[in-house]
N, C-alpha and C. Protein backbone atom coordinates (compact mmCIF):
# COMPACT_ATOMS: atom_id res chain seq x y z
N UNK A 1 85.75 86.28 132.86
CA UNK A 1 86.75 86.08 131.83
C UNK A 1 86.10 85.32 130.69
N UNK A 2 86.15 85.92 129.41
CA UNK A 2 85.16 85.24 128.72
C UNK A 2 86.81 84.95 127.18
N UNK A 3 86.85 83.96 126.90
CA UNK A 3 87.47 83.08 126.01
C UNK A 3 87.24 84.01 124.61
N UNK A 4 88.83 84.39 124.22
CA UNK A 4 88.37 84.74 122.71
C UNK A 4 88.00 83.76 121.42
N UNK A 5 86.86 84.48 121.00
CA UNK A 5 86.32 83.50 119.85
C UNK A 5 86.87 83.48 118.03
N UNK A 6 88.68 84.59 118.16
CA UNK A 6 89.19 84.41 117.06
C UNK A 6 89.93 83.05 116.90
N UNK A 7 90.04 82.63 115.74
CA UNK A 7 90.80 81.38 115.56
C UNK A 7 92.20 81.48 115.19
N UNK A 8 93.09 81.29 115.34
CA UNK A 8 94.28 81.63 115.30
C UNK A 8 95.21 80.18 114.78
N UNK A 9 96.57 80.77 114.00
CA UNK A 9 96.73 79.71 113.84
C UNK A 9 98.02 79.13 115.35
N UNK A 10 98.37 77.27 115.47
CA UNK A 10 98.59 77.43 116.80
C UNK A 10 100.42 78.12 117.19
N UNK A 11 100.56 78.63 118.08
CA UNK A 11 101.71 78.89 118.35
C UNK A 11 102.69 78.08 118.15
N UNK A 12 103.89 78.49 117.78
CA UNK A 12 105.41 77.54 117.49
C UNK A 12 105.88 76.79 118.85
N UNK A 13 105.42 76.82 120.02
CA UNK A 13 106.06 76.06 120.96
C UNK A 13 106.82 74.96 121.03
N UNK A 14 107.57 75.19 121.62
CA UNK A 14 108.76 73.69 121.20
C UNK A 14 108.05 72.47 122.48
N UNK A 15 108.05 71.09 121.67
CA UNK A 15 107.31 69.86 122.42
C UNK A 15 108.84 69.57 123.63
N UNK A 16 108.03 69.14 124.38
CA UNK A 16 108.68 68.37 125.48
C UNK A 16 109.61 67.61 124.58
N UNK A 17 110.14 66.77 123.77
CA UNK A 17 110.52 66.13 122.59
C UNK A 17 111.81 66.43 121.76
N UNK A 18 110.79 67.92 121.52
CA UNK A 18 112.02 68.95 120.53
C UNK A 18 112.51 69.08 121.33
N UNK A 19 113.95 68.94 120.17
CA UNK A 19 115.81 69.64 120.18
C UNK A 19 115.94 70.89 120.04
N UNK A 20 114.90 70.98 118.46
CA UNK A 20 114.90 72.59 117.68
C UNK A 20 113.64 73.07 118.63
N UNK A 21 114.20 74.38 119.00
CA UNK A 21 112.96 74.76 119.88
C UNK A 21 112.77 75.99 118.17
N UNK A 22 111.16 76.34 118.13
CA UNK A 22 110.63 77.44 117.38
C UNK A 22 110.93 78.67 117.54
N UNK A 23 110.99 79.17 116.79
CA UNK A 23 111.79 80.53 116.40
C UNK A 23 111.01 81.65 117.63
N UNK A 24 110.85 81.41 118.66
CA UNK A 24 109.81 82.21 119.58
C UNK A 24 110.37 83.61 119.89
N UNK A 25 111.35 84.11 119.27
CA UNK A 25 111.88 85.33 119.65
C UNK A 25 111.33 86.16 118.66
N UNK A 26 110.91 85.44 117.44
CA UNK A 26 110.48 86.09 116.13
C UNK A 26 109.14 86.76 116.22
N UNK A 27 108.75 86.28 117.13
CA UNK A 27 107.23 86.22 117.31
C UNK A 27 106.79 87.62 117.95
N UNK A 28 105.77 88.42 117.79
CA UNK A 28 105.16 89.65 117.95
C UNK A 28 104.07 88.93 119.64
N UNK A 29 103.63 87.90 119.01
CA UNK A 29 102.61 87.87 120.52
C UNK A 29 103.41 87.36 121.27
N UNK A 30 104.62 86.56 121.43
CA UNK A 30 105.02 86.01 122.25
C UNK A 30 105.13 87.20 123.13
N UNK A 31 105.85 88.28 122.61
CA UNK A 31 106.49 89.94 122.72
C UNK A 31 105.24 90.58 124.02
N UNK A 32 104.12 90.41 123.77
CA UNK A 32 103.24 91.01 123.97
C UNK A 32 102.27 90.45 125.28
N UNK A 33 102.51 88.69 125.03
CA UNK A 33 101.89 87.98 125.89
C UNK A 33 102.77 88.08 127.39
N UNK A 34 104.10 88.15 127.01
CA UNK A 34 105.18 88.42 127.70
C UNK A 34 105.04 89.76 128.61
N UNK A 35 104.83 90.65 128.13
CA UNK A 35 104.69 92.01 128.93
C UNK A 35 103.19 91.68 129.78
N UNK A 36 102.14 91.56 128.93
CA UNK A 36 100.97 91.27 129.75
C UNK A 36 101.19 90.36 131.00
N UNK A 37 102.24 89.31 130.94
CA UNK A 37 102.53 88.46 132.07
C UNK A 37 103.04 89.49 132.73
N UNK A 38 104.34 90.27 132.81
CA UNK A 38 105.14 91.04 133.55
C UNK A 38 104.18 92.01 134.34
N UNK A 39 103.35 92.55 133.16
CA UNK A 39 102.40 93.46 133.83
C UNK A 39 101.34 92.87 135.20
N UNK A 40 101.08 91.81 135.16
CA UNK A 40 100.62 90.56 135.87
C UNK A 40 101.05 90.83 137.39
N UNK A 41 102.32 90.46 137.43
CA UNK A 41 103.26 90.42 138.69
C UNK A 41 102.36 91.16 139.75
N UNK A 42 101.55 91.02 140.82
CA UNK A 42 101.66 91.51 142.24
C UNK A 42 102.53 92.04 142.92
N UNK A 43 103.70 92.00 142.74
CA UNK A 43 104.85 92.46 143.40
C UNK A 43 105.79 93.26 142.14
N UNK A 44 106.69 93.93 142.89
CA UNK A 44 107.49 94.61 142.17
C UNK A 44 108.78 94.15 142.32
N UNK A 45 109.25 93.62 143.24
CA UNK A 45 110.43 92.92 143.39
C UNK A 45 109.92 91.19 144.31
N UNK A 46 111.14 90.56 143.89
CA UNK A 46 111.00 88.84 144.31
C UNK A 46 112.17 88.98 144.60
N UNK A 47 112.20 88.03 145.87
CA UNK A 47 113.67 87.75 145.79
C UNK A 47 114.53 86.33 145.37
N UNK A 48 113.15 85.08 145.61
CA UNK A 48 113.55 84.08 144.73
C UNK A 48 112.54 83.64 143.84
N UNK A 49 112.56 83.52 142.69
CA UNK A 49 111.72 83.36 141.75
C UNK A 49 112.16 82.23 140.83
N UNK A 50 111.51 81.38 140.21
CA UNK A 50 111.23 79.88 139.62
C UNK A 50 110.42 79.76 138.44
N UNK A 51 110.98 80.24 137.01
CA UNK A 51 110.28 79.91 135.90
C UNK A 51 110.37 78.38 135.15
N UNK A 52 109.02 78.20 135.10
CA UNK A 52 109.00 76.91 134.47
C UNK A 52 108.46 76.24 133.07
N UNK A 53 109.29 76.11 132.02
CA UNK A 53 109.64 76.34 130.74
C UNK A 53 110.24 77.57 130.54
N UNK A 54 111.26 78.01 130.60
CA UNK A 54 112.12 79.12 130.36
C UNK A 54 112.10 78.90 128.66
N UNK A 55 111.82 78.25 128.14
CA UNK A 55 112.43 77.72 126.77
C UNK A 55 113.44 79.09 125.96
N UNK A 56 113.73 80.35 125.16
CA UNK A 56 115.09 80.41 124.57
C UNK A 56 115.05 81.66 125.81
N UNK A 57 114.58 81.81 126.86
CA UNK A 57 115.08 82.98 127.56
C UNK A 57 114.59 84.16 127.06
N UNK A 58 113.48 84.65 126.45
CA UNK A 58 112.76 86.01 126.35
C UNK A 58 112.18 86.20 127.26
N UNK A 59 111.36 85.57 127.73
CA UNK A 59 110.23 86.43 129.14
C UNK A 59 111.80 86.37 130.32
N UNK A 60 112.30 85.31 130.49
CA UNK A 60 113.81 85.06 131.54
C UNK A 60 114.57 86.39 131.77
N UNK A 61 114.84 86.74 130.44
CA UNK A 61 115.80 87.99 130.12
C UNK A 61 114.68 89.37 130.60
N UNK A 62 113.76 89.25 130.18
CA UNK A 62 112.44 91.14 131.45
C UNK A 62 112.57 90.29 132.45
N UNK A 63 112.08 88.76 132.68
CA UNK A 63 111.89 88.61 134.50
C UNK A 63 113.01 88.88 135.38
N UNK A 64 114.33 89.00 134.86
CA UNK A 64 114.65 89.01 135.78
C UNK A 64 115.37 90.19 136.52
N UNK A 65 115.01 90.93 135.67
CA UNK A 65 114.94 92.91 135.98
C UNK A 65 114.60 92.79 137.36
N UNK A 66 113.18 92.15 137.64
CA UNK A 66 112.17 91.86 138.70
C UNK A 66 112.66 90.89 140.00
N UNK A 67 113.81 90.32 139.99
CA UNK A 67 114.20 89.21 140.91
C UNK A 67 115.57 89.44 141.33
N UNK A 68 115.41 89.06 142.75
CA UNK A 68 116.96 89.18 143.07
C UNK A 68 117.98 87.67 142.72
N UNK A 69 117.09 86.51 142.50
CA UNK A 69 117.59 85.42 142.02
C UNK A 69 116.42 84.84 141.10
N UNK A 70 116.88 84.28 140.07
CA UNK A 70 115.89 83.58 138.93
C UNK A 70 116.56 82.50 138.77
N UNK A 71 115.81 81.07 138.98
CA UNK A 71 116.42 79.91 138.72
C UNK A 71 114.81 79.49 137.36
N UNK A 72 115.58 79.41 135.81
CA UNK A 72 114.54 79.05 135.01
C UNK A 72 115.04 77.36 134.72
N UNK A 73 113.84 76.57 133.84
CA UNK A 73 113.65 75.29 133.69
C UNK A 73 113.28 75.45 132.71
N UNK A 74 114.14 74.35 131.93
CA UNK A 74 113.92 73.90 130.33
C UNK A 74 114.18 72.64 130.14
N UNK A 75 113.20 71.97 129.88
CA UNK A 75 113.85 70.32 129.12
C UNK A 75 114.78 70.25 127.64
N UNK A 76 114.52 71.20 126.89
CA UNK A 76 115.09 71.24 125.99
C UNK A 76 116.53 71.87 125.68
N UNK A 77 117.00 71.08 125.05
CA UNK A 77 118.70 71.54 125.62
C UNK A 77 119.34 72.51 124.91
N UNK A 78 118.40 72.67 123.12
CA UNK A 78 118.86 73.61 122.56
C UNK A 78 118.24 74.88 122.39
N UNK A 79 117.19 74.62 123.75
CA UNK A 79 115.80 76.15 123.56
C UNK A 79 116.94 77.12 125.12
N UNK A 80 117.67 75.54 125.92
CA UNK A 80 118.30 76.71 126.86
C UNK A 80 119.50 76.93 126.91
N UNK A 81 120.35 77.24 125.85
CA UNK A 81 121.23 77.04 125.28
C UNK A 81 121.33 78.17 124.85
N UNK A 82 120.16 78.31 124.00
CA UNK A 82 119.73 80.00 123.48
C UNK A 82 119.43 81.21 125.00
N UNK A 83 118.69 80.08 125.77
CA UNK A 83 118.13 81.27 126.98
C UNK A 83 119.88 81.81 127.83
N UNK A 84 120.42 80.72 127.73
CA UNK A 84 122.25 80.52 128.60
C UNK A 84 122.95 81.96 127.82
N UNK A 85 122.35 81.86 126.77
CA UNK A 85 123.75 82.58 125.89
C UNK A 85 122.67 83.95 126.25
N UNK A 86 121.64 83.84 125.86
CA UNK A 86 120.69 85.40 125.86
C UNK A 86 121.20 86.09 127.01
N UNK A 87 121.16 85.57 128.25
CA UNK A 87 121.19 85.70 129.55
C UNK A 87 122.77 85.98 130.37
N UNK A 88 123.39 85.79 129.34
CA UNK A 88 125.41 85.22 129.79
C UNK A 88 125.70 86.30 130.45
N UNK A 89 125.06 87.99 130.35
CA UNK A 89 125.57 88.91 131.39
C UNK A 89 124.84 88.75 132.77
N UNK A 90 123.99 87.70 133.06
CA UNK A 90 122.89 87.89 134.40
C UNK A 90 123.53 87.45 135.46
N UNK A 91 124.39 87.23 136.62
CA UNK A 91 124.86 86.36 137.63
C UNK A 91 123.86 85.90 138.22
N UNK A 92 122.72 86.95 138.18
CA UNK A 92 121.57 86.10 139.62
C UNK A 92 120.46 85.13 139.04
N UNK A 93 121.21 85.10 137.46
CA UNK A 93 119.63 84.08 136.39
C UNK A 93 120.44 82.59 136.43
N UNK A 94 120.01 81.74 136.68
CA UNK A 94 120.46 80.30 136.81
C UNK A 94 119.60 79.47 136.40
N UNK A 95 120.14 78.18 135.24
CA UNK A 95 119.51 77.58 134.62
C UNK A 95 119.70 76.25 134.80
N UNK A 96 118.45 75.39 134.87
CA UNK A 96 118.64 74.16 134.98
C UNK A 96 118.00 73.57 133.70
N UNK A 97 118.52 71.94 133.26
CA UNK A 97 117.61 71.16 131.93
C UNK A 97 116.65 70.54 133.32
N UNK A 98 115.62 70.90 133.46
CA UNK A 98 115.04 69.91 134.09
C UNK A 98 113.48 70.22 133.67
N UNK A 99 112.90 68.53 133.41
CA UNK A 99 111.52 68.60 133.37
C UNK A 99 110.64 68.28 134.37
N UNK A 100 110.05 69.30 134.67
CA UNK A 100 108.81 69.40 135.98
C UNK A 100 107.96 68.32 135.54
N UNK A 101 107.08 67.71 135.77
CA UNK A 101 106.78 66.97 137.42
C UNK A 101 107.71 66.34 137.68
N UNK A 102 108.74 65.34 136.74
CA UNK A 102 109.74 64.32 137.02
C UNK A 102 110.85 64.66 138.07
N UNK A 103 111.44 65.61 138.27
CA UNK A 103 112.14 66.65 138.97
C UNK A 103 111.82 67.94 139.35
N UNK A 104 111.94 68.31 140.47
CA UNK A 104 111.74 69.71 140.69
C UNK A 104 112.84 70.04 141.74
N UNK A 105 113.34 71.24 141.29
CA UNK A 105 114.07 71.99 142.38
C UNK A 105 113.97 71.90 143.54
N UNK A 106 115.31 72.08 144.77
CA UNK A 106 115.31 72.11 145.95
C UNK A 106 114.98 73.62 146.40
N UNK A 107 114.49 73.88 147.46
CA UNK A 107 114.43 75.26 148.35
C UNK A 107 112.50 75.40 147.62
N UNK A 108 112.58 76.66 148.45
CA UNK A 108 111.44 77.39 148.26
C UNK A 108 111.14 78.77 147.24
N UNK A 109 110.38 79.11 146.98
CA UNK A 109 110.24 80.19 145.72
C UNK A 109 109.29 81.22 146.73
N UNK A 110 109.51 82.26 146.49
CA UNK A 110 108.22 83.26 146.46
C UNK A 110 107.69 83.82 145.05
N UNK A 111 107.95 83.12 143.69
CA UNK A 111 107.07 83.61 143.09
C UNK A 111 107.63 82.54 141.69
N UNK A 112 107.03 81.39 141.69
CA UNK A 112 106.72 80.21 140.23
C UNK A 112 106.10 80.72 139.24
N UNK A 113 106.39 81.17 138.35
CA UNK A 113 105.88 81.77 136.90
C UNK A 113 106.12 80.35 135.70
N UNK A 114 104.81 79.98 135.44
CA UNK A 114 104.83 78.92 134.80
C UNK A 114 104.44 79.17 133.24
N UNK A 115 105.13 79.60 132.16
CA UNK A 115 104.80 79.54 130.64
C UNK A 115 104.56 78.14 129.91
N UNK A 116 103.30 77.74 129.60
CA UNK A 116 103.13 77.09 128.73
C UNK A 116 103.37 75.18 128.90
N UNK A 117 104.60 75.10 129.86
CA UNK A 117 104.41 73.56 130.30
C UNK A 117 103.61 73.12 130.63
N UNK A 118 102.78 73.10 131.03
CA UNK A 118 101.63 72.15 131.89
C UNK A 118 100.76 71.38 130.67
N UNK A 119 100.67 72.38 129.43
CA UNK A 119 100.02 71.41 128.16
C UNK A 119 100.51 70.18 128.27
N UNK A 120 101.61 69.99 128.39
CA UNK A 120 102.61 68.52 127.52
C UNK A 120 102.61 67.61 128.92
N UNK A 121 101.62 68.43 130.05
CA UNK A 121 101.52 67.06 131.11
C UNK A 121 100.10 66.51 130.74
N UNK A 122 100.36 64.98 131.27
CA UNK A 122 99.14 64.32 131.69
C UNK A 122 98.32 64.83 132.85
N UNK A 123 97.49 64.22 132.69
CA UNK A 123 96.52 64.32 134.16
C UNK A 123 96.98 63.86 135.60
N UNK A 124 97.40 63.00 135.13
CA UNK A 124 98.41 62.26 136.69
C UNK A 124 99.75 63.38 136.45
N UNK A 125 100.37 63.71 135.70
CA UNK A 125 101.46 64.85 136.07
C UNK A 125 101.01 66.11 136.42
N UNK A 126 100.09 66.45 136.07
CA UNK A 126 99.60 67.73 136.30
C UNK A 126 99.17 67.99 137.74
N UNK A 127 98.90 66.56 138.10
CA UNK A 127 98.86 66.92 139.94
C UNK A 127 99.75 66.36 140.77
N UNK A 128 100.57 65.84 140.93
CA UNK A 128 102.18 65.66 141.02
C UNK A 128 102.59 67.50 140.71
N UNK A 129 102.52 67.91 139.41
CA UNK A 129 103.38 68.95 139.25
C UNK A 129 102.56 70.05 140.60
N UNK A 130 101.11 70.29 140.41
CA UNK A 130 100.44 71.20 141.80
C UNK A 130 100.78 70.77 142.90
N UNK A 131 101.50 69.33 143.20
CA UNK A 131 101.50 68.66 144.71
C UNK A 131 102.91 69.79 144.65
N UNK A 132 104.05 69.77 143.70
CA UNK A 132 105.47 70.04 144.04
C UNK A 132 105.07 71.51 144.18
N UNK A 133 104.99 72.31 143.10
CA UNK A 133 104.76 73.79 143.48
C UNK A 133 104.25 73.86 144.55
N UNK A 134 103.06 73.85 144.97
CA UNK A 134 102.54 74.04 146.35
C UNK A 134 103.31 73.85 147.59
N UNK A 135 103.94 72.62 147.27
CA UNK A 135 105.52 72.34 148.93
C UNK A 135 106.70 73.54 148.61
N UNK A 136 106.85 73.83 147.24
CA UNK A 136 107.73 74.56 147.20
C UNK A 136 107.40 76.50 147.14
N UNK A 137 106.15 76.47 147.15
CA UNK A 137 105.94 77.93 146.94
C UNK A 137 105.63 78.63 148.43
N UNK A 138 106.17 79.98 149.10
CA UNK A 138 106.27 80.19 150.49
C UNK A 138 104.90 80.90 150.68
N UNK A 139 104.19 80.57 151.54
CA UNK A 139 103.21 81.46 152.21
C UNK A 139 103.62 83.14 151.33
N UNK A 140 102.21 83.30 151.10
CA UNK A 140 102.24 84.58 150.63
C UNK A 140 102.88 84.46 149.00
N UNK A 141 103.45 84.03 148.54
CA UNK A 141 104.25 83.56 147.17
C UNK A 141 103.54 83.65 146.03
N UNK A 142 103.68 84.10 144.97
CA UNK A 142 102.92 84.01 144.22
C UNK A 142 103.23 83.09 142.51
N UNK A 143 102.45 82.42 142.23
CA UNK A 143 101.71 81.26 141.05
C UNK A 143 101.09 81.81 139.99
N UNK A 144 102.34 82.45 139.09
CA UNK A 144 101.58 83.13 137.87
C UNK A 144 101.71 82.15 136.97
N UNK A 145 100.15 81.64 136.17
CA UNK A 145 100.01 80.74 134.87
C UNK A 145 99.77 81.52 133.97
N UNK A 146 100.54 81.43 132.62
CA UNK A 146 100.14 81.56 131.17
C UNK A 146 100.31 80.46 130.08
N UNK A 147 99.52 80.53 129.42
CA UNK A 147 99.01 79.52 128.31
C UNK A 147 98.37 79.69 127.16
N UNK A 148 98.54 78.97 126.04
CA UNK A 148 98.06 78.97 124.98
C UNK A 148 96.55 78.45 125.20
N UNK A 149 95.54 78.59 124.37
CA UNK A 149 94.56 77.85 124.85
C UNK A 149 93.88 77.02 124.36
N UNK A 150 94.70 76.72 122.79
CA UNK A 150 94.12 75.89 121.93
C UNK A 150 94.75 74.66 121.68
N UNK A 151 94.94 73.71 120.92
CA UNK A 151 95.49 72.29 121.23
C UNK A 151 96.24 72.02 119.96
N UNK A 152 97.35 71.29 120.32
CA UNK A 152 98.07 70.63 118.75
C UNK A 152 98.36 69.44 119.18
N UNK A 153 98.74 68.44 118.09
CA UNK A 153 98.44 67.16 118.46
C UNK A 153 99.72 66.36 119.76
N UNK A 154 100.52 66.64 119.67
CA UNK A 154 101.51 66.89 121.21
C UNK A 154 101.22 67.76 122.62
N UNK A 155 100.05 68.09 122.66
CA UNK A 155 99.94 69.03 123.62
C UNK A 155 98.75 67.77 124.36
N UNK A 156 98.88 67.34 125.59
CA UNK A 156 97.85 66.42 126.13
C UNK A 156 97.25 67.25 127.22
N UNK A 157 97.05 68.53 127.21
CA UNK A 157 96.10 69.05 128.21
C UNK A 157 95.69 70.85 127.37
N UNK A 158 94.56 71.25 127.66
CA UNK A 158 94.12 72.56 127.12
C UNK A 158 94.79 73.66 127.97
N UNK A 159 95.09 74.35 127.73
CA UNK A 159 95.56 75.65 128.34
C UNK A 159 94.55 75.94 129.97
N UNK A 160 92.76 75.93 129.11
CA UNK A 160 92.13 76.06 129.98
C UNK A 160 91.87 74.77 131.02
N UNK A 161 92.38 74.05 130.80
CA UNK A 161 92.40 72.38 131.86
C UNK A 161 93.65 72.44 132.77
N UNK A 162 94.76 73.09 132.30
CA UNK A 162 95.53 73.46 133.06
C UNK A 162 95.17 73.99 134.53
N UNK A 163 94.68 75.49 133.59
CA UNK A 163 94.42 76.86 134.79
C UNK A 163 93.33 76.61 135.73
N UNK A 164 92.32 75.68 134.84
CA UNK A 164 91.18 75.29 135.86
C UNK A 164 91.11 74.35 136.74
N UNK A 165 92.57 73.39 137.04
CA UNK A 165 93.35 72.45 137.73
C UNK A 165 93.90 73.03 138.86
N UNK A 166 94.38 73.98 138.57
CA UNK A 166 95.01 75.11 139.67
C UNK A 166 93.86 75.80 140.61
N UNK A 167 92.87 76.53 139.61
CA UNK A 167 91.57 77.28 140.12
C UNK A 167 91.07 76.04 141.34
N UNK A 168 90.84 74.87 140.99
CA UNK A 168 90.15 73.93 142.34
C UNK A 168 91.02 73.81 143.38
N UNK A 169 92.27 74.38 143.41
CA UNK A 169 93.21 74.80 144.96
C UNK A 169 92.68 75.87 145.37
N UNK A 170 92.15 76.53 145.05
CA UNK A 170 91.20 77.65 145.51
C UNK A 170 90.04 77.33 146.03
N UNK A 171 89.61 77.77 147.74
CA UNK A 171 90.16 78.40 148.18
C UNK A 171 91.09 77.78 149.34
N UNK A 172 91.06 76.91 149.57
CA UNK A 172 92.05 75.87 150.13
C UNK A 172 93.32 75.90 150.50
N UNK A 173 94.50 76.27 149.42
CA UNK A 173 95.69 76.50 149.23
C UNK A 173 96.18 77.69 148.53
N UNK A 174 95.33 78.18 147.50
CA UNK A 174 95.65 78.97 147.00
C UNK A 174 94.50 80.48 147.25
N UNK A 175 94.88 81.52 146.78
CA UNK A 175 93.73 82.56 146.83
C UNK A 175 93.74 83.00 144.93
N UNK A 176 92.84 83.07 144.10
CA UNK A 176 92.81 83.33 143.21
C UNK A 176 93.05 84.97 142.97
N UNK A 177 93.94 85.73 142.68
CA UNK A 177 94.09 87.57 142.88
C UNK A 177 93.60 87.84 140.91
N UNK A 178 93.63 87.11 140.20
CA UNK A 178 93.60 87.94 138.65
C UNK A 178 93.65 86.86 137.74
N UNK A 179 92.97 86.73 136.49
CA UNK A 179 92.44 85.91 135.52
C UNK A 179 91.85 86.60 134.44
N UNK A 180 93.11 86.37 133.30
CA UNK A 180 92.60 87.35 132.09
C UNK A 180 92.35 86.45 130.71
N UNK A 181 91.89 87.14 129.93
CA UNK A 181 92.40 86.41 128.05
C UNK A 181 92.89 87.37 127.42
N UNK A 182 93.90 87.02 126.96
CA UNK A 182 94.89 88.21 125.99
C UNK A 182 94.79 87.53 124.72
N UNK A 183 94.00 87.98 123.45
CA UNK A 183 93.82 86.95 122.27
C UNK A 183 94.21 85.28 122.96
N UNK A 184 94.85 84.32 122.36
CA UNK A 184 94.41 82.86 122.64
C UNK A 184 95.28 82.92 123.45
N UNK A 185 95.94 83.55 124.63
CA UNK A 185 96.25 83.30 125.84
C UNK A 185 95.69 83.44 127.03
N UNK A 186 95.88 82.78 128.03
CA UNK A 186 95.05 82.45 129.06
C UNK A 186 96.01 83.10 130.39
N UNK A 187 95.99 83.83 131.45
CA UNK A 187 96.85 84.21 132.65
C UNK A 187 95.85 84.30 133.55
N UNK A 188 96.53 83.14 134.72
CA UNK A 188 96.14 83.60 136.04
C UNK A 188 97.28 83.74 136.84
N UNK A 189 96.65 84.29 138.01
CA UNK A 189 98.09 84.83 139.05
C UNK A 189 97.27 84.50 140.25
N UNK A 190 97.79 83.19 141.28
CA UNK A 190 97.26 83.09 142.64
C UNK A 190 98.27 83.66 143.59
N UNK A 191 97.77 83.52 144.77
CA UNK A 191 98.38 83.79 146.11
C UNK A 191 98.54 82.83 147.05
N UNK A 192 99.90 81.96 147.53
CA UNK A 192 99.74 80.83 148.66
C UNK A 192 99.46 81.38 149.53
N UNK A 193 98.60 80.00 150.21
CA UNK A 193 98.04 80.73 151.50
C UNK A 193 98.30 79.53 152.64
């Protein structure tokens, strides 16, 4: 996997912080980074699945074609607000305000799809947040990461410091199955083991 060397300018992501989440529906790569994730998936159906940063509900609204239950996570109250209303015909999509590492959901997942949060953790949250996924993800389950990969001044971890945080659970806990670059996004997809 070799890192693209265009410079781009950085994505609108809304901070752990922001109220106003960025216009991310407007966006052509979000559109695109989004399918490349979907396309991602190992499986064709989930039956419980766990997105983390849902922020306004675009990737939420295709994932959950794919799931027989979707419980997404947003700290931001007016990015899921937008995802609540996007989503208002789904019964099996369920939304919580909650920010990962500080809280995490009860039960188990077979498949954590993580967009873009892990930037806005520290180093000490970022393994807290791998300690929780890992208790909560089931044998066989699958740990899809996507990420931006470049830095803005609110973002305290690289896209690639993220994924390569995850990669050292390998081969241990996790099995590494796929690792791409889609222009300045970053996707991997493991396997619990």
């Amino acid at each position: 996997m070799k890192p693209s060397s265009a410079i781009l300018p950085a994505p609108p992501l809304a901070s752990r912080e922001a109220e106003q989440p960025w216009p991310l529906d407007a966006l052509g790569c979000v559109r695109s980074r989004d399918d490349v994730t979907l396309d991602a998936l190992p499986r064709a159906r989930y039956r419980n699945a766990l997105e983390i940063g849902g922020a306004t509900g675009l990737l939420t609204e295709k994932l959950q074609e794919r799931c027989d239950a979707l419980l997404s996570l947003e700290p931001s109250e007016s990015a899921q607000a937008r995802a609540i209303h996007r989503c208002r015909h789904l019964p099996h999509v369920r939304f919580e305000r909650m920010s990962v590492p500080d809280r995490y959901p009860e039960g188990t997942f077979d498949l954590t799809l993580m967009s873009g949060r892990g930037a806005y953790w520290s180093l000490t949250e970022l393994a807290l947040a791998q300690q929780r996924i890992l208790e909560h993800l089931e044998r066989g389950g699958h740990l899809v990461l996507v990420h931006w990969t470049g830095q803005t001044r609110d973002m305290r971890c690289s896209g690639h410091e993220v994924h390569a945080a995850f990669r050292q659970l390998a081969p241990r806990h996790l099995r590494h199955l796929r690792g791409e670059m889609e222009g300045t996004w970053r996707l991997d997809v493991f396997e619990r083991l």
